[in-house]
C-alpha atoms as a PDB file:
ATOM      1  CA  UNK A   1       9.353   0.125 -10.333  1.00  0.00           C
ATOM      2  CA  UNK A   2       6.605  -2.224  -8.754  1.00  0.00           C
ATOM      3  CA  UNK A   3       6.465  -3.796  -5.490  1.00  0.00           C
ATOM      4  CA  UNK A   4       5.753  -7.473  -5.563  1.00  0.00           C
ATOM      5  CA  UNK A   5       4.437  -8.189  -2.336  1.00  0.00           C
ATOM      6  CA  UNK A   6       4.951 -11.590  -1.350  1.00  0.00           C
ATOM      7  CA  UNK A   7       4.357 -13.878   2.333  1.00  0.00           C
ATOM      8  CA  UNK A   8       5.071 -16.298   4.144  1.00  0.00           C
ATOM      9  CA  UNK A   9       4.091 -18.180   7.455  1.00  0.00           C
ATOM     10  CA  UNK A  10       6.769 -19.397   9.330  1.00  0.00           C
ATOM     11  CA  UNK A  11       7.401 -21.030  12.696  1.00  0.00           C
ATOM     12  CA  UNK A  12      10.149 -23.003  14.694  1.00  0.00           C
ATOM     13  CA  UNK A  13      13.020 -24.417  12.392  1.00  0.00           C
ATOM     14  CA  UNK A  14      11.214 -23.744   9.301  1.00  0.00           C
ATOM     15  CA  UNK A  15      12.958 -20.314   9.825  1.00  0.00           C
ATOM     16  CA  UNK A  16      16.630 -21.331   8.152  1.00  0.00           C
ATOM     17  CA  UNK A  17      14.209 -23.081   5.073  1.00  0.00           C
ATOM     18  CA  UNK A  18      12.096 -19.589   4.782  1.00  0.00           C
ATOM     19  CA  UNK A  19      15.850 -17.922   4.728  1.00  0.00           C
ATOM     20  CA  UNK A  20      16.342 -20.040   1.631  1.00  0.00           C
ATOM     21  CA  UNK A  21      12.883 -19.320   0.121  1.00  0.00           C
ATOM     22  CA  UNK A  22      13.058 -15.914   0.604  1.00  0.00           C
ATOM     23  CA  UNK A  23      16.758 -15.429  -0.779  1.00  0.00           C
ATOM     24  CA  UNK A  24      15.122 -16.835  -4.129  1.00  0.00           C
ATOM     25  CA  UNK A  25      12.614 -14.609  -4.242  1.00  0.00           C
ATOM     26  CA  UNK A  26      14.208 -11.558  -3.403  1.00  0.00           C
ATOM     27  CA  UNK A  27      16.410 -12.568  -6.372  1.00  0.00           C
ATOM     28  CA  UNK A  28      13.337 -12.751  -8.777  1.00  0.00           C
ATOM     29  CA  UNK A  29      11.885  -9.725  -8.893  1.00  0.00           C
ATOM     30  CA  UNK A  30      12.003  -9.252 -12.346  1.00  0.00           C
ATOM     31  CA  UNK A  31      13.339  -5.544 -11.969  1.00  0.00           C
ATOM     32  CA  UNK A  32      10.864  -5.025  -9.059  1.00  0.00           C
ATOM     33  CA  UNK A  33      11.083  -4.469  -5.493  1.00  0.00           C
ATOM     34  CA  UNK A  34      10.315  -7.433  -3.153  1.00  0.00           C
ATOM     35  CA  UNK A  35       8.590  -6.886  -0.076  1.00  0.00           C
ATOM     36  CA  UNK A  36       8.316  -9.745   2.365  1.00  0.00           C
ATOM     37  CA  UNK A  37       5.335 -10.078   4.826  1.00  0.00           C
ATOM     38  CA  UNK A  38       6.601 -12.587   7.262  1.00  0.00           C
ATOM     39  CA  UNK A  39       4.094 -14.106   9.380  1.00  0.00           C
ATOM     40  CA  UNK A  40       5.200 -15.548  12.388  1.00  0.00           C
ATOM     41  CA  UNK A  41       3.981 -17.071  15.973  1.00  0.00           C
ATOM     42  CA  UNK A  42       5.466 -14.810  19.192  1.00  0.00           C
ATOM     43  CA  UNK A  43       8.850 -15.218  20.284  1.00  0.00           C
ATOM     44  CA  UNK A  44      10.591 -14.363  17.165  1.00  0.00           C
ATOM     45  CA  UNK A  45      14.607 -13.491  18.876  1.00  0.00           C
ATOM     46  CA  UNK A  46      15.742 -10.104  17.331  1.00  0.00           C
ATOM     47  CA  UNK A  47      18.928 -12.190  16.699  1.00  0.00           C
ATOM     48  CA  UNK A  48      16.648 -14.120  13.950  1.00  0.00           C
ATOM     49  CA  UNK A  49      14.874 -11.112  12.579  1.00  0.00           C
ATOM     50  CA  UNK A  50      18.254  -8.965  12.485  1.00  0.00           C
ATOM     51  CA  UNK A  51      19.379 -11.960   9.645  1.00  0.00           C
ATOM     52  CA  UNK A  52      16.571 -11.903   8.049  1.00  0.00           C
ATOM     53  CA  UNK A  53      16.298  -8.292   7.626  1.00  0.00           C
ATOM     54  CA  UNK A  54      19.958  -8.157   6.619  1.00  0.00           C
ATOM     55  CA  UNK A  55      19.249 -10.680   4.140  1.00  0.00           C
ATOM     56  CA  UNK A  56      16.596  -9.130   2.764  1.00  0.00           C
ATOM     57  CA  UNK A  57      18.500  -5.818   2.568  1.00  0.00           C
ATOM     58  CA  UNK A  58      21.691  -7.215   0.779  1.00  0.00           C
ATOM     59  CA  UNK A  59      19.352  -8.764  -2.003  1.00  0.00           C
ATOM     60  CA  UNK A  60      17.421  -5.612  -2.895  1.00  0.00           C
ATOM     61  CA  UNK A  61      14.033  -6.416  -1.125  1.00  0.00           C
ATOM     62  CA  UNK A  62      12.499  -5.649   2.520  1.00  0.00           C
ATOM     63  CA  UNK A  63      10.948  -7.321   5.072  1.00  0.00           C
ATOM     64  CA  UNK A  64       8.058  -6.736   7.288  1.00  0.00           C
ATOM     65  CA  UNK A  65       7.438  -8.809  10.804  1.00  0.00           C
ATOM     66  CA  UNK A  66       4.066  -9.569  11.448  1.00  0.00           C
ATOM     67  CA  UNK A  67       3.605 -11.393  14.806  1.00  0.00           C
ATOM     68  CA  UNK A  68       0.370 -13.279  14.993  1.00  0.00           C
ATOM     69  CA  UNK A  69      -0.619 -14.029  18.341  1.00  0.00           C
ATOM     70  CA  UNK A  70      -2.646 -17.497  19.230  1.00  0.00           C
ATOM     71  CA  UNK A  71      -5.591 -15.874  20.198  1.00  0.00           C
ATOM     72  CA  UNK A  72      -5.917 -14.634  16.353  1.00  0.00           C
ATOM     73  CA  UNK A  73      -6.009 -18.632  15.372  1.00  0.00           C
ATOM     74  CA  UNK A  74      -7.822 -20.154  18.248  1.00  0.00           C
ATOM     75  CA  UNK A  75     -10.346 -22.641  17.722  1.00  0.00           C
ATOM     76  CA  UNK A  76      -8.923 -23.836  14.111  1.00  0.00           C
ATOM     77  CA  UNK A  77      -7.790 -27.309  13.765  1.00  0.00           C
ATOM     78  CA  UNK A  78      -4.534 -28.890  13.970  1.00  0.00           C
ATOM     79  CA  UNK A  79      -3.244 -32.180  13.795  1.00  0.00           C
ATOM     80  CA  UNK A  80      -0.528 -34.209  13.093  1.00  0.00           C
ATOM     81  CA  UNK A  81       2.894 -32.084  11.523  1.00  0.00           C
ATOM     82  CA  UNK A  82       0.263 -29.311  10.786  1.00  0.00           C
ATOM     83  CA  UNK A  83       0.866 -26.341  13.473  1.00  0.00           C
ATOM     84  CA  UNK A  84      -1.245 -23.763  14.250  1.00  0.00           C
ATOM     85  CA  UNK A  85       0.834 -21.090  11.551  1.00  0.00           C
ATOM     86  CA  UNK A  86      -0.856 -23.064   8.572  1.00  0.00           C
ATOM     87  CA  UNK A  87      -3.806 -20.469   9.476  1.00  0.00           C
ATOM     88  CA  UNK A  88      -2.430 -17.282   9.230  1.00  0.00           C
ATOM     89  CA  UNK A  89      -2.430 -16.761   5.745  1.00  0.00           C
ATOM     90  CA  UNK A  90      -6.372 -16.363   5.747  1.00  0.00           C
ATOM     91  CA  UNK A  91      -5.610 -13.350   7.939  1.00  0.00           C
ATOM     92  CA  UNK A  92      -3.856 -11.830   5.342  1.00  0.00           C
ATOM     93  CA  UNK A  93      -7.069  -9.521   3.870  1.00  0.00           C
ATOM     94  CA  UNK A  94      -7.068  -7.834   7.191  1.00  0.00           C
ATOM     95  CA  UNK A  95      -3.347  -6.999   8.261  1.00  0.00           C
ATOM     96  CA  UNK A  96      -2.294  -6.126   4.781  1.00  0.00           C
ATOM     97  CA  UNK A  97      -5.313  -3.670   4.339  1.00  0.00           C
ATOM     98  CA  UNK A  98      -3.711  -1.215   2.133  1.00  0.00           C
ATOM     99  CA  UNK A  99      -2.276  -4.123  -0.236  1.00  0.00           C
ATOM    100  CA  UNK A 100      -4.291  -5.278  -3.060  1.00  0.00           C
ATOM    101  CA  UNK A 101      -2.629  -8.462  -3.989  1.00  0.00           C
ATOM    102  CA  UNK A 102       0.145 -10.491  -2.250  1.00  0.00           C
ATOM    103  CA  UNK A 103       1.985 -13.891  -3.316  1.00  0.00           C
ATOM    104  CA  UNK A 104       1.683 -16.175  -0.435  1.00  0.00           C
ATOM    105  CA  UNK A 105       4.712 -19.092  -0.703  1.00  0.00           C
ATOM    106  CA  UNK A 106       5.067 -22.043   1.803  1.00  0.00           C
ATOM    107  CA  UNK A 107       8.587 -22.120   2.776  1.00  0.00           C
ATOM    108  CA  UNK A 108       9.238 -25.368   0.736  1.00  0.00           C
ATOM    109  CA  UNK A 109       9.322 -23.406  -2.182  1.00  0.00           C
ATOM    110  CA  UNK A 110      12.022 -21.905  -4.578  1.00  0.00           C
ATOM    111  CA  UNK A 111      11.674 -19.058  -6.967  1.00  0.00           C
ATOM    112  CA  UNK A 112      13.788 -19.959  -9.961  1.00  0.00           C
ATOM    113  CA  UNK A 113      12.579 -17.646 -12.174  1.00  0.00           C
ATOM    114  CA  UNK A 114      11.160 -13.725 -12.231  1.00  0.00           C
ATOM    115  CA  UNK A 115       7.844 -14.086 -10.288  1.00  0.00           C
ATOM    116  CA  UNK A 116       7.041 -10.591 -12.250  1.00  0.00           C
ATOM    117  CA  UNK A 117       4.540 -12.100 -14.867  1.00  0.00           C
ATOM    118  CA  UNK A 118       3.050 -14.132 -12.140  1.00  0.00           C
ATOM    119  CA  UNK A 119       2.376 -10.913 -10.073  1.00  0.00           C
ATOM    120  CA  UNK A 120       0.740  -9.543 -13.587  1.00  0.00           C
ATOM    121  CA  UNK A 121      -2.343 -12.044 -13.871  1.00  0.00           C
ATOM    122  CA  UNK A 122      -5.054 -10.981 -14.300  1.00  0.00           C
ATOM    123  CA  UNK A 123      -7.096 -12.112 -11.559  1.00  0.00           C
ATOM    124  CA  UNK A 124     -10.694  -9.790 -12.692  1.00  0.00           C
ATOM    125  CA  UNK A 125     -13.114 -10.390  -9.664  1.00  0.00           C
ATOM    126  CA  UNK A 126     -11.422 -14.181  -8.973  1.00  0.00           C
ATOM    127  CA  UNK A 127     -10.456 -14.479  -5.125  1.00  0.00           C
ATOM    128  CA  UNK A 128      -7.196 -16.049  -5.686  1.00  0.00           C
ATOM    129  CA  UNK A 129      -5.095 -17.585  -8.336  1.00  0.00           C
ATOM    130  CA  UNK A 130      -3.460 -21.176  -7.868  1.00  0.00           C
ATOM    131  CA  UNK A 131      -1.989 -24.297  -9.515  1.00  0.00           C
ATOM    132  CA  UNK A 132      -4.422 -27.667  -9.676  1.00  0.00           C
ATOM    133  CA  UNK A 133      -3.413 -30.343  -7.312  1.00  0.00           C
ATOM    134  CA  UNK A 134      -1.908 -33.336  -8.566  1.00  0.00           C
ATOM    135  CA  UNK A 135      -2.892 -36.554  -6.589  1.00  0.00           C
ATOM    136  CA  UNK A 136      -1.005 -39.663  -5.838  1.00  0.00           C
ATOM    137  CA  UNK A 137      -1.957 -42.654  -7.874  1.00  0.00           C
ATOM    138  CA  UNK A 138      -2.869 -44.682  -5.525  1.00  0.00           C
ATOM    139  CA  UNK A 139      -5.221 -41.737  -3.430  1.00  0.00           C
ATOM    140  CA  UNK A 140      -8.542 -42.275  -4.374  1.00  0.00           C
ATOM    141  CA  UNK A 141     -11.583 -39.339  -4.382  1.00  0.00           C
ATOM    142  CA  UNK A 142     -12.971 -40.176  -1.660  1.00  0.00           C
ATOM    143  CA  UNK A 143     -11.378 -37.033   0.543  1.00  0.00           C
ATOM    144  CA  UNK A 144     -12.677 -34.395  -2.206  1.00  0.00           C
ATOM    145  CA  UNK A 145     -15.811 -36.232  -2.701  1.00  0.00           C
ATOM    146  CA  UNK A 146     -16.421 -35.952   1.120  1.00  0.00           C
ATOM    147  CA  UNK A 147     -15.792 -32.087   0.893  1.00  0.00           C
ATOM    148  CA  UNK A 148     -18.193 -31.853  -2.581  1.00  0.00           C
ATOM    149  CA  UNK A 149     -15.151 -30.760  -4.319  1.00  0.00           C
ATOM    150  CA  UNK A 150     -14.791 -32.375  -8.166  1.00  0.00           C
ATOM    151  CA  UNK A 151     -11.312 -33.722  -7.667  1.00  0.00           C
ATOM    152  CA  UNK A 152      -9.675 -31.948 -10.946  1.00  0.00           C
ATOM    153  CA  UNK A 153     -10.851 -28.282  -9.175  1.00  0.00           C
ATOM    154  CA  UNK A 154      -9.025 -28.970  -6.048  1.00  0.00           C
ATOM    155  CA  UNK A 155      -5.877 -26.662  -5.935  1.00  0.00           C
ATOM    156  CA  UNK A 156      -2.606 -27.308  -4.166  1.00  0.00           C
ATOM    157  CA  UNK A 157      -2.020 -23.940  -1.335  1.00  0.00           C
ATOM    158  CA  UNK A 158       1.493 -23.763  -1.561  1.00  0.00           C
ATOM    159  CA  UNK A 159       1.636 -21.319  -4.090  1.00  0.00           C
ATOM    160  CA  UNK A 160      -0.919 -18.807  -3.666  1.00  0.00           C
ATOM    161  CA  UNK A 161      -1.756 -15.167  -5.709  1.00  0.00           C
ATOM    162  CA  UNK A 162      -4.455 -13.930  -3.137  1.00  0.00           C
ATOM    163  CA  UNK A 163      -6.394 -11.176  -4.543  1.00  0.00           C
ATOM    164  CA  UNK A 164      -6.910  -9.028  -1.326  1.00  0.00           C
ATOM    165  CA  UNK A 165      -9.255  -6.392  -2.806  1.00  0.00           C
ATOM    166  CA  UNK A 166     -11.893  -9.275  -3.442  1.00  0.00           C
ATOM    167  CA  UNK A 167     -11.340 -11.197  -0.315  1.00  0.00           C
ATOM    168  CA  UNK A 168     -12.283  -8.504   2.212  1.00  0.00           C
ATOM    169  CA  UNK A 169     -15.148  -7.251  -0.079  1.00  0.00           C
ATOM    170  CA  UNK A 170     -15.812 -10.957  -0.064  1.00  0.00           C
ATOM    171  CA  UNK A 171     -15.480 -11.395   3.813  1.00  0.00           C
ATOM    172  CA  UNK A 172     -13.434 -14.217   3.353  1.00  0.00           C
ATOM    173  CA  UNK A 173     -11.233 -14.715   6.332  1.00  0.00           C
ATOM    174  CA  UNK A 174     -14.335 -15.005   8.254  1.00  0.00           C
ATOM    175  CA  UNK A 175     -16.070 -17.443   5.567  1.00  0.00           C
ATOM    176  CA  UNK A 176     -12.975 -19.439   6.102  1.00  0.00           C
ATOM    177  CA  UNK A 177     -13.153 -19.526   9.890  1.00  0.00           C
ATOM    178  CA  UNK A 178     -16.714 -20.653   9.797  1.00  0.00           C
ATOM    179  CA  UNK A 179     -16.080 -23.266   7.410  1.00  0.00           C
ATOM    180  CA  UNK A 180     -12.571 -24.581   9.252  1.00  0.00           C
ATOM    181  CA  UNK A 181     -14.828 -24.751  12.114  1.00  0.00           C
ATOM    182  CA  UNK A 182     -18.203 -26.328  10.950  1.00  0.00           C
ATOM    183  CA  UNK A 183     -16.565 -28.926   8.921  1.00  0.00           C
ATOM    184  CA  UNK A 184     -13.434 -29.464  10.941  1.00  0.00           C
ATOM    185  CA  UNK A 185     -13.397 -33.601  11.482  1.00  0.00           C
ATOM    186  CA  UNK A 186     -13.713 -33.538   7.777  1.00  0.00           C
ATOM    187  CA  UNK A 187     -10.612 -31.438   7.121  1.00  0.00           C
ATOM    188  CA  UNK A 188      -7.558 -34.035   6.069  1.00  0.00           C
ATOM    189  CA  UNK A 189      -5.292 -30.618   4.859  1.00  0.00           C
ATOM    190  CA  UNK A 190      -6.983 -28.484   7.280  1.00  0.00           C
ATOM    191  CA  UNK A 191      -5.715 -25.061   6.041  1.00  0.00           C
ATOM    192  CA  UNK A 192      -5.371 -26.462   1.848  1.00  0.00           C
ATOM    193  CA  UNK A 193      -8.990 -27.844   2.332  1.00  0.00           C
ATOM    194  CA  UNK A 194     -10.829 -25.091   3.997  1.00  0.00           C
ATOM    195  CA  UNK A 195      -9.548 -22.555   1.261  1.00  0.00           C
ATOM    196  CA  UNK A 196     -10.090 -25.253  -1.598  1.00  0.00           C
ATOM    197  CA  UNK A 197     -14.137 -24.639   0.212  1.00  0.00           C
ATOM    198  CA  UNK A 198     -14.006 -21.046  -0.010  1.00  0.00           C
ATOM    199  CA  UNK A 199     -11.472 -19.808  -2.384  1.00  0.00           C
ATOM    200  CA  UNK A 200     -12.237 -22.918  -5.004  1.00  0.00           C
ATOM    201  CA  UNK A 201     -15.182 -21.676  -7.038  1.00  0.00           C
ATOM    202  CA  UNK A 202     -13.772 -17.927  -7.643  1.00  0.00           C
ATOM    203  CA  UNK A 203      -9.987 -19.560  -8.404  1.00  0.00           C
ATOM    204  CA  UNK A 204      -8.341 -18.600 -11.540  1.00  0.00           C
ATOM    205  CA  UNK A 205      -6.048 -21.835 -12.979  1.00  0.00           C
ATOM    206  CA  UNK A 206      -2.778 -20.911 -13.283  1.00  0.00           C
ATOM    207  CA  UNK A 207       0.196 -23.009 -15.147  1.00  0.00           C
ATOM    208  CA  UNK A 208       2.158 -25.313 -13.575  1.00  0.00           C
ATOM    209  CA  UNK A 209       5.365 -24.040 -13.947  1.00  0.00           C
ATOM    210  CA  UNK A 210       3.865 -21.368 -11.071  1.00  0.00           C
ATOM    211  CA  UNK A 211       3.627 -23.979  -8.686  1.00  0.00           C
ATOM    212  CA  UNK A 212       5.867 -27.375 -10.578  1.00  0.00           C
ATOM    213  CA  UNK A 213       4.960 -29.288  -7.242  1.00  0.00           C
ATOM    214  CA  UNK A 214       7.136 -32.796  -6.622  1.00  0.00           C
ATOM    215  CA  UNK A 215       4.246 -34.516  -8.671  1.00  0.00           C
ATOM    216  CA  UNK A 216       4.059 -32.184 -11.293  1.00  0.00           C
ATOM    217  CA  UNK A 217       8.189 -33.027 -11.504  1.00  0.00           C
ATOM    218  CA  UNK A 218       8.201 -36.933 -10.891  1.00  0.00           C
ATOM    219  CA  UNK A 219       4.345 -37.997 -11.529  1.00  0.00           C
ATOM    220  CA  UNK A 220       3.777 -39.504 -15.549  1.00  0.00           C
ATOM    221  CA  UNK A 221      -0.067 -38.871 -14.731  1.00  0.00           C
ATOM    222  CA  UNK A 222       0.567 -35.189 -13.825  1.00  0.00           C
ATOM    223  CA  UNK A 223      -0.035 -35.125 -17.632  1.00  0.00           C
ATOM    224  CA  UNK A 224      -3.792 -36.206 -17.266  1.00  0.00           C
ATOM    225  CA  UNK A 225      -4.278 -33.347 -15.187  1.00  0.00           C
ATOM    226  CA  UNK A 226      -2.427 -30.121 -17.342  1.00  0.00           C
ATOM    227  CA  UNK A 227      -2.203 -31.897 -20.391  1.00  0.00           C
ATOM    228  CA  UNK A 228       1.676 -33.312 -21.907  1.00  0.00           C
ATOM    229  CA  UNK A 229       2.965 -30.018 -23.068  1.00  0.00           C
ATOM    230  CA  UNK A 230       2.215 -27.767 -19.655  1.00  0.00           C
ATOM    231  CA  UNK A 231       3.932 -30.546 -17.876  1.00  0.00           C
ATOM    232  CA  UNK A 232       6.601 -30.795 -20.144  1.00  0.00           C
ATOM    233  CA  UNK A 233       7.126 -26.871 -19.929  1.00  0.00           C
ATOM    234  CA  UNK A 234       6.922 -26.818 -16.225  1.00  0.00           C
ATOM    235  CA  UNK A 235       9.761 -29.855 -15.943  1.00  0.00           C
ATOM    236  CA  UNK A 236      11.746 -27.620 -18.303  1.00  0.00           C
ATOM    237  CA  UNK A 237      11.124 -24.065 -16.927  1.00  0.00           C
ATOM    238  CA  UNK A 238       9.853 -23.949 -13.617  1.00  0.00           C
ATOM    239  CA  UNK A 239       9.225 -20.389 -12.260  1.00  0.00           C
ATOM    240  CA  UNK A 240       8.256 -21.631  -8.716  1.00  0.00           C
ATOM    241  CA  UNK A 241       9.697 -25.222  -7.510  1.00  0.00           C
ATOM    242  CA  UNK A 242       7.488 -26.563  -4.771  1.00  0.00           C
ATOM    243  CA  UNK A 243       9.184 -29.109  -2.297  1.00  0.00           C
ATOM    244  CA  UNK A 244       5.545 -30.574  -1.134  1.00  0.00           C
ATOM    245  CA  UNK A 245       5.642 -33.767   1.165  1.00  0.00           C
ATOM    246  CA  UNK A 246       7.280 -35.607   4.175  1.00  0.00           C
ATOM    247  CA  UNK A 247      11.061 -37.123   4.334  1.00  0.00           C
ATOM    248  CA  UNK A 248      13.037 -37.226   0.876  1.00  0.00           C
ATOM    249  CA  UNK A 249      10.700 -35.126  -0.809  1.00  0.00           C
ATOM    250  CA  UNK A 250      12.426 -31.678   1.196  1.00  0.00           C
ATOM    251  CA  UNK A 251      15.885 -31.015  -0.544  1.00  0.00           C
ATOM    252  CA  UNK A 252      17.289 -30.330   2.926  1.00  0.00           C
ATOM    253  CA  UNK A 253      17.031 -33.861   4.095  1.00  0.00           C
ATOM    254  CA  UNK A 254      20.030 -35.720   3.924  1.00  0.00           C
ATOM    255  CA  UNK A 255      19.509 -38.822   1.114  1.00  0.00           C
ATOM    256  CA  UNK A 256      17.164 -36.689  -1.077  1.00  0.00           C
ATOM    257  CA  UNK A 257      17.231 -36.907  -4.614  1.00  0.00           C
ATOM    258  CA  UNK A 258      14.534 -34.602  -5.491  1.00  0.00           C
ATOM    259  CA  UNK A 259      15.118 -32.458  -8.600  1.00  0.00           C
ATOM    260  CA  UNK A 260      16.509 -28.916  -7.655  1.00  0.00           C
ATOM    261  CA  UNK A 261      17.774 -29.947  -4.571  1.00  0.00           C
ATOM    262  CA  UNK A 262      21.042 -27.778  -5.498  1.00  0.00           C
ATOM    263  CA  UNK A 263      19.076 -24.744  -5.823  1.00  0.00           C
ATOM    264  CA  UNK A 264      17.942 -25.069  -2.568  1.00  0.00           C
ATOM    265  CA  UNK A 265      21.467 -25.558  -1.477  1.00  0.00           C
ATOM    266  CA  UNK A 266      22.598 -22.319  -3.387  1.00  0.00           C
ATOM    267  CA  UNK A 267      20.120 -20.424  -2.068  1.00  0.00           C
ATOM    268  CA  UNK A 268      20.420 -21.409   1.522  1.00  0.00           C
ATOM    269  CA  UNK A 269      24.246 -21.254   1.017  1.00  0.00           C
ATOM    270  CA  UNK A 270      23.533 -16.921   0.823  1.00  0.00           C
ATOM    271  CA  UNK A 271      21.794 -17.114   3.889  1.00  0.00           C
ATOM    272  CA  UNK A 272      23.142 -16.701   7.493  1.00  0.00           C
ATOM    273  CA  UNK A 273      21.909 -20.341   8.015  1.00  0.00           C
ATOM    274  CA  UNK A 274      24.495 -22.084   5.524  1.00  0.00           C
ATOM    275  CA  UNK A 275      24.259 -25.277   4.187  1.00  0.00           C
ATOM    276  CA  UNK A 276      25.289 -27.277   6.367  1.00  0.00           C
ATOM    277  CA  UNK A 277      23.495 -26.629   9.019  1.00  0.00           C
ATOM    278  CA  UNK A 278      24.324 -23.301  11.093  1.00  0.00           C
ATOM    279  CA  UNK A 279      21.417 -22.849  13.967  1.00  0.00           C
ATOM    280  CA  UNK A 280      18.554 -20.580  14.118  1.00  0.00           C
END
């Protein structure tokens, strides 16, 4: 039996939707053994990681804590809803040195189906594996023109198969500093855009379904971007539902519509943070 290594960076009351996330993916293994890397800012209560690690123990998997101190993510830009914990994923190469691959998740995602065959790609000598980003209509390519990025490279960060081996012979985390910090003004998704600059030209393209994004699930022009039948596929059969942008578009705000919104309920039913709300 396999571990699947998996992570996720977490902070403030994105803790009860993590609890959600993770319950999925513990449940997903595929016959393997989930290990969660949980990245998280200091001041973590031992009430919070004593559910979590219960959790993770009553669905088969484990947790590990991974406290990540400010210092470690000084000097990289935030703005707006974008917190400093958007950055610790590119720290990843050097905490999990003995780990050769890990899934990173944001914590607006569902598993809801075995994340083994994901965990089997081949990656070869590509730094990471991820899902093309689909656009709104109306945004035009000005943002990845600005970056020199050809708009149908640029990949969506939510769902993220990091290949660890190649990154620190690669020296990417401090690639990825430089490059957060040289072109900062220019970063609109600080964290998404920086790795699009580094990660982007050694990225193998993976299928929708591994990341079926709101506008892979809602957008007729996601189809000009995968092609009908991957979209079709990933609408059908999505292995990893991703919960990307503000308000109605999370299927924990009240008045959302958004397709799998009951899985997320399910999930975050089996967690100590019960639907409806139950504090962190």
């Amino acid at each position: 039996m396999a571990v699947l290594d998996v992570s996720c960076a977490v902070r403030g009351r994105y803790v009860r939707h993590s609890a959600a996330m993770l319950h999925s993916v513990f449940s997903a293994g595929g016959g393997h053994e989930v290990r969660a890397h949980y990245l998280h800012p200091p001041g973590l209560s031992a009430r919070t990681r004593g559910r979590l690690e219960r959790l993770a123990a009553q669905a088969g998997g484990s947790i590990v804590f991974w406290e990540i101190g400010e210092d470690r993510v000084a000097g990289l830009r935030v703005h707006g809803h974008f917190t400093s914990a958007m950055w610790y994923r590119i720290l990843l190469p050097d905490l999990l040195e003995r780990v050769g691959r890990v899934l990173y998740l944001d914590v607006d995602t569902l598993a809801l189906a075995s994340i083994a065959p994901l965990w089997d790609v081949d990656l070869s000598d590509a730094l990471a594996g991820a899902v093309t980003n689909v656009f709104e209509e109306w945004r035009g390519t000005e943002h990845t023109d600005a970056l020199g990025l050809a708009r149908a490279d640029y990949f969506n960060s939510g769902v993220l198969l990091l290949n660890l081996d190649e990154m620190r012979r690669s020296n990417t985390t401090e690639e990825l500093r430089r490059v957060a910090a040289d072109r900062s003004e220019q970063l609109l998704w600080p964290d998404q855009d920086a790795l699009n600059l580094v990660l982007g030209r050694r990225r193998a393209n993976l299928h929708p379904r591994w990341n079926a994004m709101n506008s892979v699930m809602l957008f007729d022009y996601a189809a000009e971007v995968f092609g009908r039948e991957a979209v079709e596929e990933a609408r059908r059969h999505p292995a990893i539902r991703h919960f990307e942008g503000p308000g109605v578009n999370k299927p924990w705000e009240r008045g959302s519509t958004i397709p799998h919104r009951e899985d997320y309920r399910a999930h975050r039913r089996a967690t100590p943070w019960r639907w409806p709300w139950v504090s962190a």
